[in-house]
N, C-alpha and C. Protein backbone atom coordinates (compact mmCIF):
# COMPACT_ATOMS: atom_id res chain seq x y z
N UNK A 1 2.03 5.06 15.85
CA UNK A 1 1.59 4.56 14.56
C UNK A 1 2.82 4.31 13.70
N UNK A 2 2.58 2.92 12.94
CA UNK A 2 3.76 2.80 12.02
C UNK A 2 3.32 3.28 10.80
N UNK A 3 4.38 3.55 9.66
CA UNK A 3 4.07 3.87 8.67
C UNK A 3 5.18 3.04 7.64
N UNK A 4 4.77 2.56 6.35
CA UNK A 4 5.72 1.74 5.36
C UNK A 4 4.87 2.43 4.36
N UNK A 5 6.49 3.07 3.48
CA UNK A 5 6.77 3.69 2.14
C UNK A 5 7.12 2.42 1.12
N UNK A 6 5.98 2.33 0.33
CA UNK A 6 6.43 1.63 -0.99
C UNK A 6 6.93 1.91 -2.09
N UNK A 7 7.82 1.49 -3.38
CA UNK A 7 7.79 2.50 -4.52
C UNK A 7 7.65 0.95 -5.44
N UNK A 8 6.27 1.64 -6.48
CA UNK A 8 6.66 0.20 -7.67
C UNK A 8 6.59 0.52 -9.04
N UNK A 9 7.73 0.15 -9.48
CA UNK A 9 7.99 0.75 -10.44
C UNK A 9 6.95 -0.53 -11.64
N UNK A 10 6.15 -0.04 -12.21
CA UNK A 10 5.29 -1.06 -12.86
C UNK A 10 5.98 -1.13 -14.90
N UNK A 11 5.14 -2.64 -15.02
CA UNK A 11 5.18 -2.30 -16.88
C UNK A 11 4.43 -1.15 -17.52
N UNK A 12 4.71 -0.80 -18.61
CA UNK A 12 4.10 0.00 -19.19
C UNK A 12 3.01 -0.25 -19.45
N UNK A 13 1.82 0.34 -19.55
CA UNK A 13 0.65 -0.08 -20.29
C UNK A 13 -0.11 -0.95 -19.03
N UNK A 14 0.26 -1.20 -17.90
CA UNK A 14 -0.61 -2.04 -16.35
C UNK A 14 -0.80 -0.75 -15.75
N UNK A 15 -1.09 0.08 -15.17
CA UNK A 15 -1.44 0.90 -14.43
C UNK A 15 -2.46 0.74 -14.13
N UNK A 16 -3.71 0.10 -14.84
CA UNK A 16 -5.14 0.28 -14.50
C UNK A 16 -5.39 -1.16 -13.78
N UNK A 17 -4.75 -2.25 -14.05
CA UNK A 17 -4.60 -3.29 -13.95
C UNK A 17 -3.92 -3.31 -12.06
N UNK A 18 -2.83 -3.03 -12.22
CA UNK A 18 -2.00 -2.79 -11.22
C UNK A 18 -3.02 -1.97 -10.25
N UNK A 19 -3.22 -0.75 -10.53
CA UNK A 19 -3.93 -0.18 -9.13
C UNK A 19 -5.34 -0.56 -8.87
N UNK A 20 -5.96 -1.79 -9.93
CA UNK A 20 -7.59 -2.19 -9.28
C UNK A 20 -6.77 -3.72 -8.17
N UNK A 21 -5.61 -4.01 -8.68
CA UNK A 21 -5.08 -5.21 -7.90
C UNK A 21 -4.58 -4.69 -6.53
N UNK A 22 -3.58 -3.76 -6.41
CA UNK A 22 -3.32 -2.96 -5.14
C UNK A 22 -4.75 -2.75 -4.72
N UNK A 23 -5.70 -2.13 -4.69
CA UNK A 23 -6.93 -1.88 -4.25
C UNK A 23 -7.57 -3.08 -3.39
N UNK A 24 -7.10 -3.82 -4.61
CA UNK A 24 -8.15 -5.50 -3.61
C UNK A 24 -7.24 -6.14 -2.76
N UNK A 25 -5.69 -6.04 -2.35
CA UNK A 25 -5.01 -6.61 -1.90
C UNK A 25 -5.17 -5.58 -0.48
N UNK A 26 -4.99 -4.18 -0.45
CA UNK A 26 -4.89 -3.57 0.46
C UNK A 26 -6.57 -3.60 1.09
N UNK A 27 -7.59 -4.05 0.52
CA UNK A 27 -9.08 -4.17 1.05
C UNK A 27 -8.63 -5.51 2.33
N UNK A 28 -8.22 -6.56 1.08
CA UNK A 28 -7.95 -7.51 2.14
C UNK A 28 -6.72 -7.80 3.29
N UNK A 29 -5.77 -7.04 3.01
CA UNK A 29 -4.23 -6.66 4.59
C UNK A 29 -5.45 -5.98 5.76
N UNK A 30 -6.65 -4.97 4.91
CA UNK A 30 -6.60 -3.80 6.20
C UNK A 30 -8.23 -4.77 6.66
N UNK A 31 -9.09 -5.59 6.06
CA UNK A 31 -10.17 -6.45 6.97
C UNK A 31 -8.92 -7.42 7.82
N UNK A 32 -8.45 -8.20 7.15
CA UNK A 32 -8.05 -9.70 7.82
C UNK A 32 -6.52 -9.35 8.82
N UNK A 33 -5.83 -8.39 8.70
CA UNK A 33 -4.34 -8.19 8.96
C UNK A 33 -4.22 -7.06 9.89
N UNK A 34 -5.38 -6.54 10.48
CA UNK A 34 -5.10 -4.88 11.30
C UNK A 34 -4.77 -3.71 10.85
N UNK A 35 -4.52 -3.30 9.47
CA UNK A 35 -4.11 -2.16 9.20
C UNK A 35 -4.73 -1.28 9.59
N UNK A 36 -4.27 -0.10 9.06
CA UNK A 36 -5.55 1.53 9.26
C UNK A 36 -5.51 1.41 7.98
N UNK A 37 -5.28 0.85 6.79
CA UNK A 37 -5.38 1.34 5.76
C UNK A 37 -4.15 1.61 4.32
N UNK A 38 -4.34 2.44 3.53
CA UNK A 38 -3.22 2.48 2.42
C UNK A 38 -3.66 3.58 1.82
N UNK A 39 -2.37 3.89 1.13
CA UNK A 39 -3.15 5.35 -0.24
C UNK A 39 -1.83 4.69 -1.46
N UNK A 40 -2.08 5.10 -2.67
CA UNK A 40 -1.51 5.20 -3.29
C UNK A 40 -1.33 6.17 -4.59
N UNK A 41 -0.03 6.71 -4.88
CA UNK A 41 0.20 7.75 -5.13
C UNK A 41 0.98 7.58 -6.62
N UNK A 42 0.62 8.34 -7.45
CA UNK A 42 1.04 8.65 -9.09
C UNK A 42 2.32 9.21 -8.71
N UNK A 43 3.51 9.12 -9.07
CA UNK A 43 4.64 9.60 -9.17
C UNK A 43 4.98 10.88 -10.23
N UNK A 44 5.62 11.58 -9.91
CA UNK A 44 6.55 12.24 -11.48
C UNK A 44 6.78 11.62 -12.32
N UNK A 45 7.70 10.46 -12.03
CA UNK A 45 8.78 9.40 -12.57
C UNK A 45 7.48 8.66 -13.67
N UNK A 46 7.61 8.52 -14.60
CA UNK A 46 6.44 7.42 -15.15
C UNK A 46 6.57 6.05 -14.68
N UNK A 47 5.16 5.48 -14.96
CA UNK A 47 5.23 4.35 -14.43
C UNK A 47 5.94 3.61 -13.16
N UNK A 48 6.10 5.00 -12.75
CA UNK A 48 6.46 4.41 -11.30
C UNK A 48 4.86 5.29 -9.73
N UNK A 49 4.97 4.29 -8.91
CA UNK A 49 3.62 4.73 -8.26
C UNK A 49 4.04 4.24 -6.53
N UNK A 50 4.06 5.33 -5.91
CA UNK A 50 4.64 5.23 -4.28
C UNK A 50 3.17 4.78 -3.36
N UNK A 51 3.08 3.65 -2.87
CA UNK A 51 1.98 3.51 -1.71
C UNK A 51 2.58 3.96 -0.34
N UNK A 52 1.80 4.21 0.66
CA UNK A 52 2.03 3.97 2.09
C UNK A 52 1.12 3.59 2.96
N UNK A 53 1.17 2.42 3.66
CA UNK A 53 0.49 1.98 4.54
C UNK A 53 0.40 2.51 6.48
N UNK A 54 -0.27 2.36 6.79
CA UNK A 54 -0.73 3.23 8.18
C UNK A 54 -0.94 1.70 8.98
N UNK A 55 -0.45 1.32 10.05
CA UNK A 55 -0.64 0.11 10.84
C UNK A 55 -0.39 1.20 12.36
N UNK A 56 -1.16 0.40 13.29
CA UNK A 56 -0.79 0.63 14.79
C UNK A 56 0.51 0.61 15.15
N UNK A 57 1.31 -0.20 14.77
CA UNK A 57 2.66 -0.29 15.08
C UNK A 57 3.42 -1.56 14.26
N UNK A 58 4.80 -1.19 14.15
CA UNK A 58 5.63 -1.99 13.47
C UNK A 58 5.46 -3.72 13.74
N UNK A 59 5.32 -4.06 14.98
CA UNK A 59 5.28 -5.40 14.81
C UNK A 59 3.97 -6.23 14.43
N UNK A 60 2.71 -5.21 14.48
CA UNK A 60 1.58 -5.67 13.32
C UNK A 60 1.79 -5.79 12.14
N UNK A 61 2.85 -4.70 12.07
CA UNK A 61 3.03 -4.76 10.57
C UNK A 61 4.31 -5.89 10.08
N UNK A 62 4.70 -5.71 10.94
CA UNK A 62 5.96 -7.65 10.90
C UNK A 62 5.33 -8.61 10.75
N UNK A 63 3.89 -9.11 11.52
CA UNK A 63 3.51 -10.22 11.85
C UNK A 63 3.55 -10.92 10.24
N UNK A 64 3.54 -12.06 10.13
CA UNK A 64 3.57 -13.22 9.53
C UNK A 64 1.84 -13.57 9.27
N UNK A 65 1.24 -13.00 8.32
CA UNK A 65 0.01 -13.10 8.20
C UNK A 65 -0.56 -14.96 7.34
N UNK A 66 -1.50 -16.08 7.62
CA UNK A 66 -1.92 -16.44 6.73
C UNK A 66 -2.99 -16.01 5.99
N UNK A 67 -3.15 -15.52 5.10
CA UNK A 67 -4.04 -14.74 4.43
C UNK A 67 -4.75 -15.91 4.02
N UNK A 68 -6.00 -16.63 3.98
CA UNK A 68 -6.31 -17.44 2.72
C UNK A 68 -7.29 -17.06 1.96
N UNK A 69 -7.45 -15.57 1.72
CA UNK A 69 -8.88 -14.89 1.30
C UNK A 69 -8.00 -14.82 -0.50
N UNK A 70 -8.78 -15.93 -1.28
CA UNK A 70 -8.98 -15.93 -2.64
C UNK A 70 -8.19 -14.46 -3.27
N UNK A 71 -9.36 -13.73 -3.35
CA UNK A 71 -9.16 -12.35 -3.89
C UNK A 71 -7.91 -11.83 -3.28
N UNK A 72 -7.26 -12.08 -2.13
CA UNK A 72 -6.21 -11.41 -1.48
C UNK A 72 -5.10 -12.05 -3.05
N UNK A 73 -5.39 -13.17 -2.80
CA UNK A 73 -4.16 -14.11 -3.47
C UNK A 73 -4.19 -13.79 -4.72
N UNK A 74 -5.27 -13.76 -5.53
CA UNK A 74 -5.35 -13.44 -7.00
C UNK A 74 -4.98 -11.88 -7.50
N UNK A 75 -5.02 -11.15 -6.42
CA UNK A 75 -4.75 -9.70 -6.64
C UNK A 75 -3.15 -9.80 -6.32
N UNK A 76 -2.63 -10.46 -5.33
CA UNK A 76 -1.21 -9.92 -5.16
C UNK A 76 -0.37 -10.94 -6.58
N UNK A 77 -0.84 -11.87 -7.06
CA UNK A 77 -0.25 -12.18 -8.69
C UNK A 77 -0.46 -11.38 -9.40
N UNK A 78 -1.57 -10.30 -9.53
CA UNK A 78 -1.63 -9.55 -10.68
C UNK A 78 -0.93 -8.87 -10.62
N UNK A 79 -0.89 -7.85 -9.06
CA UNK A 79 -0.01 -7.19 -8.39
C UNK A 79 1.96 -7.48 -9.35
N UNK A 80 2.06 -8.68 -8.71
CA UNK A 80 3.44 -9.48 -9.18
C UNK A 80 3.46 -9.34 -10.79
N UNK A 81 2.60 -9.72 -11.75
CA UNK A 81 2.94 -9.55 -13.44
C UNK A 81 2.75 -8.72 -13.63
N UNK A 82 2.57 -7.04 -13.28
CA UNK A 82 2.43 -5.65 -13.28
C UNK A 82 3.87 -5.19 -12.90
N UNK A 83 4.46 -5.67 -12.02
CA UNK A 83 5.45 -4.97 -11.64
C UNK A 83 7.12 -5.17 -12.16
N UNK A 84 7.59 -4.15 -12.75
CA UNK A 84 9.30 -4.38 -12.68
C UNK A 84 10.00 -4.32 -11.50
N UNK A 85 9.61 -3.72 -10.63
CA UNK A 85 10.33 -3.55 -9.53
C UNK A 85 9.24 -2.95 -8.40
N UNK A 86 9.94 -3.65 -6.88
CA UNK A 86 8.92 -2.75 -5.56
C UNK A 86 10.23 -3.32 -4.45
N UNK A 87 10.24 -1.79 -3.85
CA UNK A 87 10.63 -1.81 -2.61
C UNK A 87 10.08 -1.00 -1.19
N UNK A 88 10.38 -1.53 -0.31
CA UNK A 88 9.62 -0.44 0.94
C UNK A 88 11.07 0.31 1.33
N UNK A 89 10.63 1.50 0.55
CA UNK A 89 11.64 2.44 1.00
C UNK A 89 12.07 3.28 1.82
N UNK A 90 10.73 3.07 2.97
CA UNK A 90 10.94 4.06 4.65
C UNK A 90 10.06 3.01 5.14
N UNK A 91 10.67 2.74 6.52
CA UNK A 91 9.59 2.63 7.78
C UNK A 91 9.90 3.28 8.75
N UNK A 92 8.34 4.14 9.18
CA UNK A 92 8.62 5.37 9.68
C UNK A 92 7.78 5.48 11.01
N UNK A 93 8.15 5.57 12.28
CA UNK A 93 7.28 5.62 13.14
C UNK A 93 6.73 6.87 13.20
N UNK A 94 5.92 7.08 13.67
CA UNK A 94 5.29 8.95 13.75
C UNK A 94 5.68 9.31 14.92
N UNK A 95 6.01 10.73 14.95
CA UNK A 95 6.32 11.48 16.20
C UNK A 95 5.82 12.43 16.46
N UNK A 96 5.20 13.08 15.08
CA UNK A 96 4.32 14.05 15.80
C UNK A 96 3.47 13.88 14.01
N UNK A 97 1.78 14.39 14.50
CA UNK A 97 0.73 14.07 13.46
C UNK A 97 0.14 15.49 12.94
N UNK A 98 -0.37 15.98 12.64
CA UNK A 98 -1.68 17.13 11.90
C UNK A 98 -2.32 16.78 11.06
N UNK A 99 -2.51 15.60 10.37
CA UNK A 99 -2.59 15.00 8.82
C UNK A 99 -4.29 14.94 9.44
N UNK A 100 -4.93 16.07 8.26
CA UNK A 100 -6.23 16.50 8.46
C UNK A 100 -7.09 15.77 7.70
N UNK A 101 -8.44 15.43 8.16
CA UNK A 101 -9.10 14.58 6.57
C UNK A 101 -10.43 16.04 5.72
N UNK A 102 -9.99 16.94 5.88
CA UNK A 102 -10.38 17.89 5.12
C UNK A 102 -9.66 19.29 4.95
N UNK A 103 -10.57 20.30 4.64
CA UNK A 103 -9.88 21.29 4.37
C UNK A 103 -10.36 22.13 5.92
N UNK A 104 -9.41 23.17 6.15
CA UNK A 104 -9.59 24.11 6.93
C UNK A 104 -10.74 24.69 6.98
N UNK A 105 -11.66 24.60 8.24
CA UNK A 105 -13.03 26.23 8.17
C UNK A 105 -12.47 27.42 8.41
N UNK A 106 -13.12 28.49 7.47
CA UNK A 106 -12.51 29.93 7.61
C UNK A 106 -13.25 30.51 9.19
């Protein structure tokens, strides 16, 4: 499994804006593009907010997608006038997993 670390550092005052646009952009990468999916994460730092995406492997996640799904397109502009800055700051293959989707039974 691949994994890509995002960090975006957004304008002030978009946060709500910004993460309903990430939401509809990552709906449409993980129907039309293969993903497993995305999370995204509130930082310390203000206004700054780390995603990471989950793909089968790195060269799915290379491929050269044409997206032509509307909502993909209108969300990654909002995406774009929300943001001061974004970079992918790890790509990380997995080597070993435990990442549970609940809590422990006693």
């Amino acid at each position: 499994m691949f994994i890509a670390v995002y960090e975006f550092e957004i304008k002030p005052g978009t946060e709500t804006e910004f993460r309903q646009a990430w939401l509809d952009a990552t709906k449409a990468i993980y129907q039309h593009c293969g993903s497993f999916g995305s999370r995204l994460h509130l930082s310390d730092k203000p206004n700054v907010l780390v995603g990471y995406a989950q793909w089968p492997n790195k060269e799915q996640w290379e491929r050269d997608f044409e997206l032509t799904d509307a909502l993909f397109h209108a969300a990654r502009s909002k995406m774009r006038d929300c943001l001061l800055r974004s970079e992918t700051v790890y790509k990380l293959e997995v080597c070993e997993d435990y990442l549970q989707d609940g809590s422990a039974s006693s």
